[in-house]
C-alpha atoms as a PDB file:
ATOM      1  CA  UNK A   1     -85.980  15.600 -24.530  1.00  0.00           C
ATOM      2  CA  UNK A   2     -85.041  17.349 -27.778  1.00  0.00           C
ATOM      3  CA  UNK A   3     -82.739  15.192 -29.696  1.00  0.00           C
ATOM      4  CA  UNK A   4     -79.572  16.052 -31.527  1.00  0.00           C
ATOM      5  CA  UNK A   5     -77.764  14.035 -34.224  1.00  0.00           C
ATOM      6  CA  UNK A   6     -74.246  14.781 -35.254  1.00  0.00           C
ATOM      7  CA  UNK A   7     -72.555  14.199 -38.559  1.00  0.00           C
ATOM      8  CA  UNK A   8     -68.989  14.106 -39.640  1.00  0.00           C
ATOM      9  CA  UNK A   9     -70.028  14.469 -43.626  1.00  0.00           C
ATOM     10  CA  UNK A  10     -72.420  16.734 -45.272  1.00  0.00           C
ATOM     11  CA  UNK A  11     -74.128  13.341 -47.378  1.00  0.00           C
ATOM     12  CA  UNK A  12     -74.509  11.522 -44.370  1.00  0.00           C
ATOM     13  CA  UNK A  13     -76.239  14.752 -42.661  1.00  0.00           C
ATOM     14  CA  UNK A  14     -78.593  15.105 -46.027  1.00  0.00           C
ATOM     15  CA  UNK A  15     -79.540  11.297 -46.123  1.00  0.00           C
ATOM     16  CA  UNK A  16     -80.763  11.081 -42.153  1.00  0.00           C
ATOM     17  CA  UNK A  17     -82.467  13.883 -43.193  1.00  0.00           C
ATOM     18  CA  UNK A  18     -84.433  12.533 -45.730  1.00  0.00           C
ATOM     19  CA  UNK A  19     -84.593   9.033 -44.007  1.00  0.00           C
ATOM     20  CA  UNK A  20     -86.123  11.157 -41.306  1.00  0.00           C
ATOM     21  CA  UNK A  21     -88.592  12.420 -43.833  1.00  0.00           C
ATOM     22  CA  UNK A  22     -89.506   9.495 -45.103  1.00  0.00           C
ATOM     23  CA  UNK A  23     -90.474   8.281 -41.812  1.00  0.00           C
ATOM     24  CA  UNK A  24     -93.103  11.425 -41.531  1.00  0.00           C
ATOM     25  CA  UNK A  25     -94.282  10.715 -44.409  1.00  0.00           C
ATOM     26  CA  UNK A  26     -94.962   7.146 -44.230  1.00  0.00           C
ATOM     27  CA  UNK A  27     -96.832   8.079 -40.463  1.00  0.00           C
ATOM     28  CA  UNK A  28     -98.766  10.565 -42.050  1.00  0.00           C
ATOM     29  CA  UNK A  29    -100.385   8.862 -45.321  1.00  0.00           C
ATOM     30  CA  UNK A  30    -100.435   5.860 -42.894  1.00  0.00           C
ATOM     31  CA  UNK A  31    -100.398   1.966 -44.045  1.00  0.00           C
ATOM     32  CA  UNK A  32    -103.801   2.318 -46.051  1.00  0.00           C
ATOM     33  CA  UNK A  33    -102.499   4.889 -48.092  1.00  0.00           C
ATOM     34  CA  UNK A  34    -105.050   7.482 -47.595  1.00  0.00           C
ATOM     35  CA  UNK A  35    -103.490   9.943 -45.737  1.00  0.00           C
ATOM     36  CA  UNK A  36    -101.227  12.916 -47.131  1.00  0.00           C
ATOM     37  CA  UNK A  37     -98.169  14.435 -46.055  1.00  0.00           C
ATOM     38  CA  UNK A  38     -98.840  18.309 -45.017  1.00  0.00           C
ATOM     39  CA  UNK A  39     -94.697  19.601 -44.617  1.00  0.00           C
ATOM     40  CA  UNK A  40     -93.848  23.162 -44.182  1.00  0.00           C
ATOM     41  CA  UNK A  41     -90.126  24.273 -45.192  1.00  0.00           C
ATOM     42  CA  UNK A  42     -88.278  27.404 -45.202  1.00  0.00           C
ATOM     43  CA  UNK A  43     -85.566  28.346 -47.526  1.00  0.00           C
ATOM     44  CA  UNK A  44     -81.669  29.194 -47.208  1.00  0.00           C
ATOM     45  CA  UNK A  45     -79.382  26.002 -47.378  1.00  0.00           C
ATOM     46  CA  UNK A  46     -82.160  23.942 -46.545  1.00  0.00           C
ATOM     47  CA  UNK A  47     -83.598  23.294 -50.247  1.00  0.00           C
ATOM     48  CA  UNK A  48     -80.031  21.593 -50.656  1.00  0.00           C
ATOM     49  CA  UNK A  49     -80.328  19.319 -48.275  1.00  0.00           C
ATOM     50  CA  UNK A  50     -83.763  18.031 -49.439  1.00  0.00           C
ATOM     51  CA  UNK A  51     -82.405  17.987 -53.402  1.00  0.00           C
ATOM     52  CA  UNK A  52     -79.302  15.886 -52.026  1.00  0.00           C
ATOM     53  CA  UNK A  53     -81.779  13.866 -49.699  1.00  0.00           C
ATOM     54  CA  UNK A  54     -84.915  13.410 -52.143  1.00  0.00           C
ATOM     55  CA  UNK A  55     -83.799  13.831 -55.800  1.00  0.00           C
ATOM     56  CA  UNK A  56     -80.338  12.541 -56.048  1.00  0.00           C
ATOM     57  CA  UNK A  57     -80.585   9.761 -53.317  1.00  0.00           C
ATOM     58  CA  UNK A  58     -81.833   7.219 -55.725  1.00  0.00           C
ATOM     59  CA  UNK A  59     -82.679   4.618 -52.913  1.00  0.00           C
ATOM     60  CA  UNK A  60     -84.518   7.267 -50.981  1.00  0.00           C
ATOM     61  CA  UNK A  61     -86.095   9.258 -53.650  1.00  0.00           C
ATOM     62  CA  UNK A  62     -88.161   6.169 -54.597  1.00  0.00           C
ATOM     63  CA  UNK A  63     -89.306   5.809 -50.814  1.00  0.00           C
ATOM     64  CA  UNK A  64     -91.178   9.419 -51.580  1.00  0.00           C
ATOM     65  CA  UNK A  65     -94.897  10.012 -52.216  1.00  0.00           C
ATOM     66  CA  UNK A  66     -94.475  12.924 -54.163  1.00  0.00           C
ATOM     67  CA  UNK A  67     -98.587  12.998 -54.967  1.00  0.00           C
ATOM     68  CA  UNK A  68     -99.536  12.838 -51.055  1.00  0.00           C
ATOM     69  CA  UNK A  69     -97.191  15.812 -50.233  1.00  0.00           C
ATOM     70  CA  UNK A  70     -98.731  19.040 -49.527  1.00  0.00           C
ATOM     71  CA  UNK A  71     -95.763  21.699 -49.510  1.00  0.00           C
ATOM     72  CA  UNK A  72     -95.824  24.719 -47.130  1.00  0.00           C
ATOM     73  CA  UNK A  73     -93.219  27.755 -46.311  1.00  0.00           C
ATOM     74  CA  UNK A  74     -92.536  28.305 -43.127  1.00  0.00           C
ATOM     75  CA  UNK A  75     -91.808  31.497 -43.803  1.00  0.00           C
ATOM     76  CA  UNK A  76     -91.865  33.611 -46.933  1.00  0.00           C
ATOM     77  CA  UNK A  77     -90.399  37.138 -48.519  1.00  0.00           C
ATOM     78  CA  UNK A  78     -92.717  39.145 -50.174  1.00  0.00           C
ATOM     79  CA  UNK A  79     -91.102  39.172 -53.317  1.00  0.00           C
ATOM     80  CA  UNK A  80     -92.491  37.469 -56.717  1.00  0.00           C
ATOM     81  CA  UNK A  81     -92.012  33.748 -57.145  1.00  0.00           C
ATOM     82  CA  UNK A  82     -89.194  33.903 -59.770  1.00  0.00           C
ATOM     83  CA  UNK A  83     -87.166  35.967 -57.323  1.00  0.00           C
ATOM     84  CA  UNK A  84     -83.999  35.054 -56.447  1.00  0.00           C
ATOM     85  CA  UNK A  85     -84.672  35.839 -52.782  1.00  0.00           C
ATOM     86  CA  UNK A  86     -87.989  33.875 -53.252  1.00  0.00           C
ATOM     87  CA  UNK A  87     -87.920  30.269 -50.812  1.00  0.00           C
ATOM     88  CA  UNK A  88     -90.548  28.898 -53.332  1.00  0.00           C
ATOM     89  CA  UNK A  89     -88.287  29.992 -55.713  1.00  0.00           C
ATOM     90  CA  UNK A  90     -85.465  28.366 -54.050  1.00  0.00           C
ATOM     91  CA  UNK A  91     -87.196  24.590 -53.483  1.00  0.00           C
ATOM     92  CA  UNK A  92     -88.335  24.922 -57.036  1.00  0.00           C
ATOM     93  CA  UNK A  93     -85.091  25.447 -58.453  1.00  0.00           C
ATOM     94  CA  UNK A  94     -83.319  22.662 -56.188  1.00  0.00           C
ATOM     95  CA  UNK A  95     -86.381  20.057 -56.066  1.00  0.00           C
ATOM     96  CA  UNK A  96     -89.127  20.340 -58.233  1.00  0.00           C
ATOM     97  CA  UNK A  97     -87.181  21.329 -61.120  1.00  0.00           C
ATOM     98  CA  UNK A  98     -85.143  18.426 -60.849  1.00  0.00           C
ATOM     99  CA  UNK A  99     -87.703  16.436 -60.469  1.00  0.00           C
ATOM    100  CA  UNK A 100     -88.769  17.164 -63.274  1.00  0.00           C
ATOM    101  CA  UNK A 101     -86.273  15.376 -65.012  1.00  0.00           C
ATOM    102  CA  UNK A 102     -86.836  11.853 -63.089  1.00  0.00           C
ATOM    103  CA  UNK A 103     -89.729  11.097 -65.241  1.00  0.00           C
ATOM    104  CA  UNK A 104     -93.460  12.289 -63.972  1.00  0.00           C
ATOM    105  CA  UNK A 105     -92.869  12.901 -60.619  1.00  0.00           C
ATOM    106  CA  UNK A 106     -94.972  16.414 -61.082  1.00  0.00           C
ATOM    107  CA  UNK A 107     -97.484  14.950 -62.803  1.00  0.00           C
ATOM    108  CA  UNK A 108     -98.296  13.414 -59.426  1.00  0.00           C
ATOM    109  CA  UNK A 109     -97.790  16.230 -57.130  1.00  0.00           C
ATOM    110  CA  UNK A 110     -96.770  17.753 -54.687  1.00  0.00           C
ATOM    111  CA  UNK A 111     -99.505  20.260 -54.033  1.00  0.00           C
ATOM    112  CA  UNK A 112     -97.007  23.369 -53.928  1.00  0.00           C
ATOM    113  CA  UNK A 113     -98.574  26.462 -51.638  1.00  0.00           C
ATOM    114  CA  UNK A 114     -97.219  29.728 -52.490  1.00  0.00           C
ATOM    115  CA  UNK A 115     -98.397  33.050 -51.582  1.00  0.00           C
ATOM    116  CA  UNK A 116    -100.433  35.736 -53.873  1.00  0.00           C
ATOM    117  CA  UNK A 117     -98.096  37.067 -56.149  1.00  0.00           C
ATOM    118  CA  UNK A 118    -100.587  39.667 -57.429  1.00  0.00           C
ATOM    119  CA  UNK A 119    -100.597  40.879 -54.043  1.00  0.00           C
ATOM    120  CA  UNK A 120     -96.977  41.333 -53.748  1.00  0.00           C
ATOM    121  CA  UNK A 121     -97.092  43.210 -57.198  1.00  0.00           C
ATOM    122  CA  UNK A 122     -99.399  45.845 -55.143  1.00  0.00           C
ATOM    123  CA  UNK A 123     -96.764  46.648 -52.457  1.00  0.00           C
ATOM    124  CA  UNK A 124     -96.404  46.381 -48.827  1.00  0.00           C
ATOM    125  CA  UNK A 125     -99.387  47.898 -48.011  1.00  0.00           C
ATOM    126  CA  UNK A 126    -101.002  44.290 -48.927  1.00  0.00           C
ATOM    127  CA  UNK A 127     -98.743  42.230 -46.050  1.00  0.00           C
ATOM    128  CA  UNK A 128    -101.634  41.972 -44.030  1.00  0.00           C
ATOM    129  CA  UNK A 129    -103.890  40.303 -46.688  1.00  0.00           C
ATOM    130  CA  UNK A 130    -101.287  38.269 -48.157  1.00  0.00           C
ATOM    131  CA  UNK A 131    -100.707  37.404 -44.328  1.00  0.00           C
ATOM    132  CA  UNK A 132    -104.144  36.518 -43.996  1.00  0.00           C
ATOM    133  CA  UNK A 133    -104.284  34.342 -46.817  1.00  0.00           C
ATOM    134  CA  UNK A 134    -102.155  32.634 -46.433  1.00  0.00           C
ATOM    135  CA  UNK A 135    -103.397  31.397 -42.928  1.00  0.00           C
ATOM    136  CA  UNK A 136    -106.200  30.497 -44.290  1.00  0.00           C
ATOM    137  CA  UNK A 137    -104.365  27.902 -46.820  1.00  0.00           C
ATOM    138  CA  UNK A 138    -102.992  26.132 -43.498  1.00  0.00           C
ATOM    139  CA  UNK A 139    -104.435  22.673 -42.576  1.00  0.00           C
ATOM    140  CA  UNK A 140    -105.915  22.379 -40.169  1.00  0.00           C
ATOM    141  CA  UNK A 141    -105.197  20.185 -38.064  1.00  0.00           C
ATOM    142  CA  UNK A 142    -101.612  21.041 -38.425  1.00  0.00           C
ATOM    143  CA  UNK A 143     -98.210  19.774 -40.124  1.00  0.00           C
ATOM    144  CA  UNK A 144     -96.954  16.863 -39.826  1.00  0.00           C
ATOM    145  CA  UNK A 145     -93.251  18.452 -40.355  1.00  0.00           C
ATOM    146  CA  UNK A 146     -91.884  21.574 -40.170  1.00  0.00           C
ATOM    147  CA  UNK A 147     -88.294  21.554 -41.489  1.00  0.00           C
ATOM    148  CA  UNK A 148     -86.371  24.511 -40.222  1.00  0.00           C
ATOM    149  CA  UNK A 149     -83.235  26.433 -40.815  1.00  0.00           C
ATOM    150  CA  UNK A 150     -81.323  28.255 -37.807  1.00  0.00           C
ATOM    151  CA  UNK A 151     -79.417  31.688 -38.451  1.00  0.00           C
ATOM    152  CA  UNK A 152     -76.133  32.784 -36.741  1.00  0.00           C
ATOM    153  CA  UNK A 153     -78.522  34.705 -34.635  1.00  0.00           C
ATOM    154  CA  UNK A 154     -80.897  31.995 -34.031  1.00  0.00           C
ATOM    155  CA  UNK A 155     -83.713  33.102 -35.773  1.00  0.00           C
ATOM    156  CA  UNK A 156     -86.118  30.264 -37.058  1.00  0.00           C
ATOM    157  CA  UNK A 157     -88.416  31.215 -40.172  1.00  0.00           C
ATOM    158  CA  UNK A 158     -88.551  35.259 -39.789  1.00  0.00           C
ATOM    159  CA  UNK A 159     -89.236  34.983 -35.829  1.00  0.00           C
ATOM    160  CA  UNK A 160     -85.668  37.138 -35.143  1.00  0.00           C
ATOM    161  CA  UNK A 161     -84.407  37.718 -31.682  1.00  0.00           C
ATOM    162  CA  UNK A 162     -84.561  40.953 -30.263  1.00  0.00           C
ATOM    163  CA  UNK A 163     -87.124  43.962 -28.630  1.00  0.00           C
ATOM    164  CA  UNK A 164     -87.652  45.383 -32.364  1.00  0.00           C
ATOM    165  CA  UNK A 165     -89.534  41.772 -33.108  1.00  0.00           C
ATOM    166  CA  UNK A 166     -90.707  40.155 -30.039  1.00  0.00           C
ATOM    167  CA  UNK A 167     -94.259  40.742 -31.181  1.00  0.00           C
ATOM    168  CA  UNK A 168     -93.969  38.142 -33.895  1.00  0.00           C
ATOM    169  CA  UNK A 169     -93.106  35.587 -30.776  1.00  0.00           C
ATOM    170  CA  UNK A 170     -96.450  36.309 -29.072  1.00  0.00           C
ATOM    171  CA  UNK A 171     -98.749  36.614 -32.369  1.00  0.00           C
ATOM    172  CA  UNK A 172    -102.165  34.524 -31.292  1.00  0.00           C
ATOM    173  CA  UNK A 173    -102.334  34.366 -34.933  1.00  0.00           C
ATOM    174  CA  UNK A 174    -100.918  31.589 -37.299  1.00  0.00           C
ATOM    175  CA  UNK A 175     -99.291  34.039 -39.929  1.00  0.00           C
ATOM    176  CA  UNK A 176     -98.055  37.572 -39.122  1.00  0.00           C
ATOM    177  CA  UNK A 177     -96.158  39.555 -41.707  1.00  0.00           C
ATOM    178  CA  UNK A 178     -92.758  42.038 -40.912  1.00  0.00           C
ATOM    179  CA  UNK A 179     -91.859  45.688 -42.552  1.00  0.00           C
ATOM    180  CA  UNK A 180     -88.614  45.875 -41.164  1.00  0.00           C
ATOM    181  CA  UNK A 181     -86.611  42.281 -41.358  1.00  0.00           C
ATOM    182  CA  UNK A 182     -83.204  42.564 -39.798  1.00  0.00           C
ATOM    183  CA  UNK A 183     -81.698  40.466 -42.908  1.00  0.00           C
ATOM    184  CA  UNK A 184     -83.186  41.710 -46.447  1.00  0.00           C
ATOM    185  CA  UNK A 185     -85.845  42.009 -47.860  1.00  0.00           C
ATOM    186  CA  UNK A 186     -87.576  43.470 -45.258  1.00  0.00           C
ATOM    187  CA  UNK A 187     -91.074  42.220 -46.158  1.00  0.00           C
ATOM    188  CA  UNK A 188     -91.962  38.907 -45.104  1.00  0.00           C
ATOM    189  CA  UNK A 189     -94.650  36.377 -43.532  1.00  0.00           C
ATOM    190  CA  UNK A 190     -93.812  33.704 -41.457  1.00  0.00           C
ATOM    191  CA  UNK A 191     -95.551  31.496 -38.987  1.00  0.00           C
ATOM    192  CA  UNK A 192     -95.593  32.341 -35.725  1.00  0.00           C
ATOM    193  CA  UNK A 193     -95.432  29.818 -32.373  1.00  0.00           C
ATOM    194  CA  UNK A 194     -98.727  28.458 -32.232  1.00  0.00           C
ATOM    195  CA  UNK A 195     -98.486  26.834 -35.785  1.00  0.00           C
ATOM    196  CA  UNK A 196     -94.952  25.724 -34.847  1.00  0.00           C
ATOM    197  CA  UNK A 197     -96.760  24.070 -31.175  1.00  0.00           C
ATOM    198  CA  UNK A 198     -99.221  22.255 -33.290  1.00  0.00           C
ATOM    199  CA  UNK A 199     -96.684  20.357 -35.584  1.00  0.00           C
ATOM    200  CA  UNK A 200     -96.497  16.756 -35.029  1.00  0.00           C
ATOM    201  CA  UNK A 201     -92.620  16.909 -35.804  1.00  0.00           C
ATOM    202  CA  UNK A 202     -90.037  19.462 -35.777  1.00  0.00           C
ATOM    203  CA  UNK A 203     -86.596  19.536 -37.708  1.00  0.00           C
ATOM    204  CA  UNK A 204     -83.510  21.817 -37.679  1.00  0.00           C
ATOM    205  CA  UNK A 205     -80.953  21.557 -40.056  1.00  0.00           C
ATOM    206  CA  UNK A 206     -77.648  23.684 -39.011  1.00  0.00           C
ATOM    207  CA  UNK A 207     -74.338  23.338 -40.863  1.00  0.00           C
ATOM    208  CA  UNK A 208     -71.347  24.992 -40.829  1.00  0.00           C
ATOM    209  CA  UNK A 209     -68.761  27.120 -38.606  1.00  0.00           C
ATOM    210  CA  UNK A 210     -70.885  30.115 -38.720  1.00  0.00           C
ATOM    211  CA  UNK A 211     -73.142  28.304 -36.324  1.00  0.00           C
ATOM    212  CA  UNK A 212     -70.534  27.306 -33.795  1.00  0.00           C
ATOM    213  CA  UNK A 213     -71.810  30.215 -31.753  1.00  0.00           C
ATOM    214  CA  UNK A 214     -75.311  30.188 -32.225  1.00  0.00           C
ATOM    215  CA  UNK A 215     -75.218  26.663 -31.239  1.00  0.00           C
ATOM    216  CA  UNK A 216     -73.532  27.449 -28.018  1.00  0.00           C
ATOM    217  CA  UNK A 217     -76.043  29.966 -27.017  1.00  0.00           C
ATOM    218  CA  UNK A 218     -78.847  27.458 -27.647  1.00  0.00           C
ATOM    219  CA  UNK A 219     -77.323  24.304 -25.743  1.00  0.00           C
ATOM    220  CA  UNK A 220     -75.497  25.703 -23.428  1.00  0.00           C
ATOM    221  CA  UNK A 221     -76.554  28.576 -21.976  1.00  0.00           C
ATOM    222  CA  UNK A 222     -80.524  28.315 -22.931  1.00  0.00           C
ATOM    223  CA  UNK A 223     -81.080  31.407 -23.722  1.00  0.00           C
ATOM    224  CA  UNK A 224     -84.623  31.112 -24.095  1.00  0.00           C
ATOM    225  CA  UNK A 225     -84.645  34.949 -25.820  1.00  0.00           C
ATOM    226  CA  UNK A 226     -83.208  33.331 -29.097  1.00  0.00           C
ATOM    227  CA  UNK A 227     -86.614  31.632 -30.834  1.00  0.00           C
ATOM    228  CA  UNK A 228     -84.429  28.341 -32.052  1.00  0.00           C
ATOM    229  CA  UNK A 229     -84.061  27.929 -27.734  1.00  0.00           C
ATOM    230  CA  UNK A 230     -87.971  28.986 -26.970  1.00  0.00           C
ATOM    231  CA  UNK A 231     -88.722  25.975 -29.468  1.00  0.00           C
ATOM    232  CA  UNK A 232     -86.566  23.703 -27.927  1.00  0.00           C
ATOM    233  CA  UNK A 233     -87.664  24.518 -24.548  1.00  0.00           C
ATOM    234  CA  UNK A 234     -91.536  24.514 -25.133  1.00  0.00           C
ATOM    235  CA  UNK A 235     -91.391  21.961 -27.401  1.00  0.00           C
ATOM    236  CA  UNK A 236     -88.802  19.032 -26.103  1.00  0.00           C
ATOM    237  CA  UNK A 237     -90.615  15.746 -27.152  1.00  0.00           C
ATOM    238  CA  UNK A 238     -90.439  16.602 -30.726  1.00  0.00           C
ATOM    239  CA  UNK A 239     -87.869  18.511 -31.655  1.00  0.00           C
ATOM    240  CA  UNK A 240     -84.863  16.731 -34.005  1.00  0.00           C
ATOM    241  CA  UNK A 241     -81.573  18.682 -34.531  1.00  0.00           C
ATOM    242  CA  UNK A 242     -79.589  17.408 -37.573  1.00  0.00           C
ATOM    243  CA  UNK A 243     -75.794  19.277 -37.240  1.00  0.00           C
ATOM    244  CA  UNK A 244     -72.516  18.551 -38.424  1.00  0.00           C
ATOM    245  CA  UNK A 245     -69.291  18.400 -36.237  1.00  0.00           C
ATOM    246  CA  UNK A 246     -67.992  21.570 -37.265  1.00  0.00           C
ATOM    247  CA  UNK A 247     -71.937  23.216 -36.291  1.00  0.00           C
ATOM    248  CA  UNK A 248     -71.813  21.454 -32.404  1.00  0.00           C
ATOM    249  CA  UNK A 249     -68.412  21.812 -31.971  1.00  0.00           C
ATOM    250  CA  UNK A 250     -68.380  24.444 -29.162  1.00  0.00           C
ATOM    251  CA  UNK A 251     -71.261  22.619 -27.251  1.00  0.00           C
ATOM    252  CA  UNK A 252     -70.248  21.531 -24.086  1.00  0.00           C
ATOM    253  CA  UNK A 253     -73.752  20.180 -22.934  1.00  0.00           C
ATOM    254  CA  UNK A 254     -73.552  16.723 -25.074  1.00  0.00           C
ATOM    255  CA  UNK A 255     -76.107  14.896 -23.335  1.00  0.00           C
ATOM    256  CA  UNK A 256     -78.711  15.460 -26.135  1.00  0.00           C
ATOM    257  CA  UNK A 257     -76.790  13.304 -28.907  1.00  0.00           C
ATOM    258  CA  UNK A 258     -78.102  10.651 -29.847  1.00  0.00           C
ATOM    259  CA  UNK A 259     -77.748   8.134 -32.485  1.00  0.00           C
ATOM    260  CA  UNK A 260     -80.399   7.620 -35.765  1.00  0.00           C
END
């Protein structure tokens, strides 16, 4: 059964998160220390979370392995790296910048991913090989995380709802690439459901009134059309939902709250 947990404060939200992290982590190098940590996040509101969670939680930020991480993005626009719209950008400027300030954490690691950026300078007629390339990055035998984010129209990475992108849901491959995102910029990769089904763990992060509806749609009525719902269904035994009150509030269905 996918679980939800429920938070009445933003902090507490952040540090389950990154408790719940921790835990991957730990699984994932295992107790002789050999393994690493392969994580794949995407970007929005999320990066704040993890900063809150891994940089400024003193207790917890010493519980992370920075040099056995191996960082991912779920999903990523097709702009250069120092982009504002950039995710790498974004986790860069909320975590490993930051970091670098707590001594020599990135002397250590993590082993940031990122796509081509030379590619991207070329222009959208080099999606498919910047698709392609990064697929070919991927571990794998899969993540051990994927840390999601969930839109007011319950998109997950770029997989958006609707006939105009339904062929990103049924992609056989692991990376497919988009010309005409709903929500700008309009180029993009992101993975696609099979690299999503071969995660070990699964974690959404959703915040805020502006998901009140969203959340609705997902718990309630199931409406399997929505990709955040498709994962939940297909997926049950290891998907985690980390909300705040204000997020669940219009759920009726409670029955998947449960306590961390």
């Amino acid at each position: 059964m996918v679980k939800v947990y429920k938070y009445s404060e933003k902090q507490e939200l952040a540090r389950k998160v990154g408790e719940f992290i921790v835990e991957c982590q730990d699984r994932a190098i295992g107790e002789d220390g050999n393994g690493t940590f392969a994580v794949a996040i995407s970007g929005g509101s999320l990066v704040n979370v993890l900063r809150a969670s891994l940089v400024d939680d003193d207790e917890l930020s010493a519980k992370v392995k920075w040099s056995k991480w191996q960082v991912y993005f779920c999903d990523e626009r097709l702009v250069p790296l120092d982009d504002p719209q950039s995710n790498y950008g974004a986790f860069k400027t909320a975590v490993l910048d930051p970091l670098s300030h707590h001594g020599d954490h990135l002397n250590l690691g993590p082993t940031v991913y990122t796509i081509n950026e030379a590619l991207v300078h070329q222009g959208s007629h080099q999606n498919e090989k910047i698709a392609e390339e990064y697929a070919s990055l991927l571990p794998p035998t899969g993540f051990d995380l994927l840390l999601l984010g969930c839109g007011p129209d319950g998109h997950t990475c770029s997989l958006f709802p609707g006939e105009t992108h339904k062929y990103l849901l049924s992609e056989t491959r692991t990376v497919a690439w988009c010309h005409d995102s709903p929500k700008p910029p309009s180029d993009r990769i992101t993975f696609t459901l099979p690299v999503i089904a071969q995660a070990r763990n699964i974690a959404f992060v959703a915040e805020g009134s502006s998901k009140q509806q969203i959340m609705h749609e997902i718990f309630d009525q199931k409406n399997v059309s929505l990709p955040t719902a498709l994962i939940n269904a297909s997926h049950p035994e290891k998907v985690h939902w980390f909300v705040d009150n204000e997020a669940f509030s219009k759920v009726h269905d409670q029955s998947t709250v449960t306590n961390r």
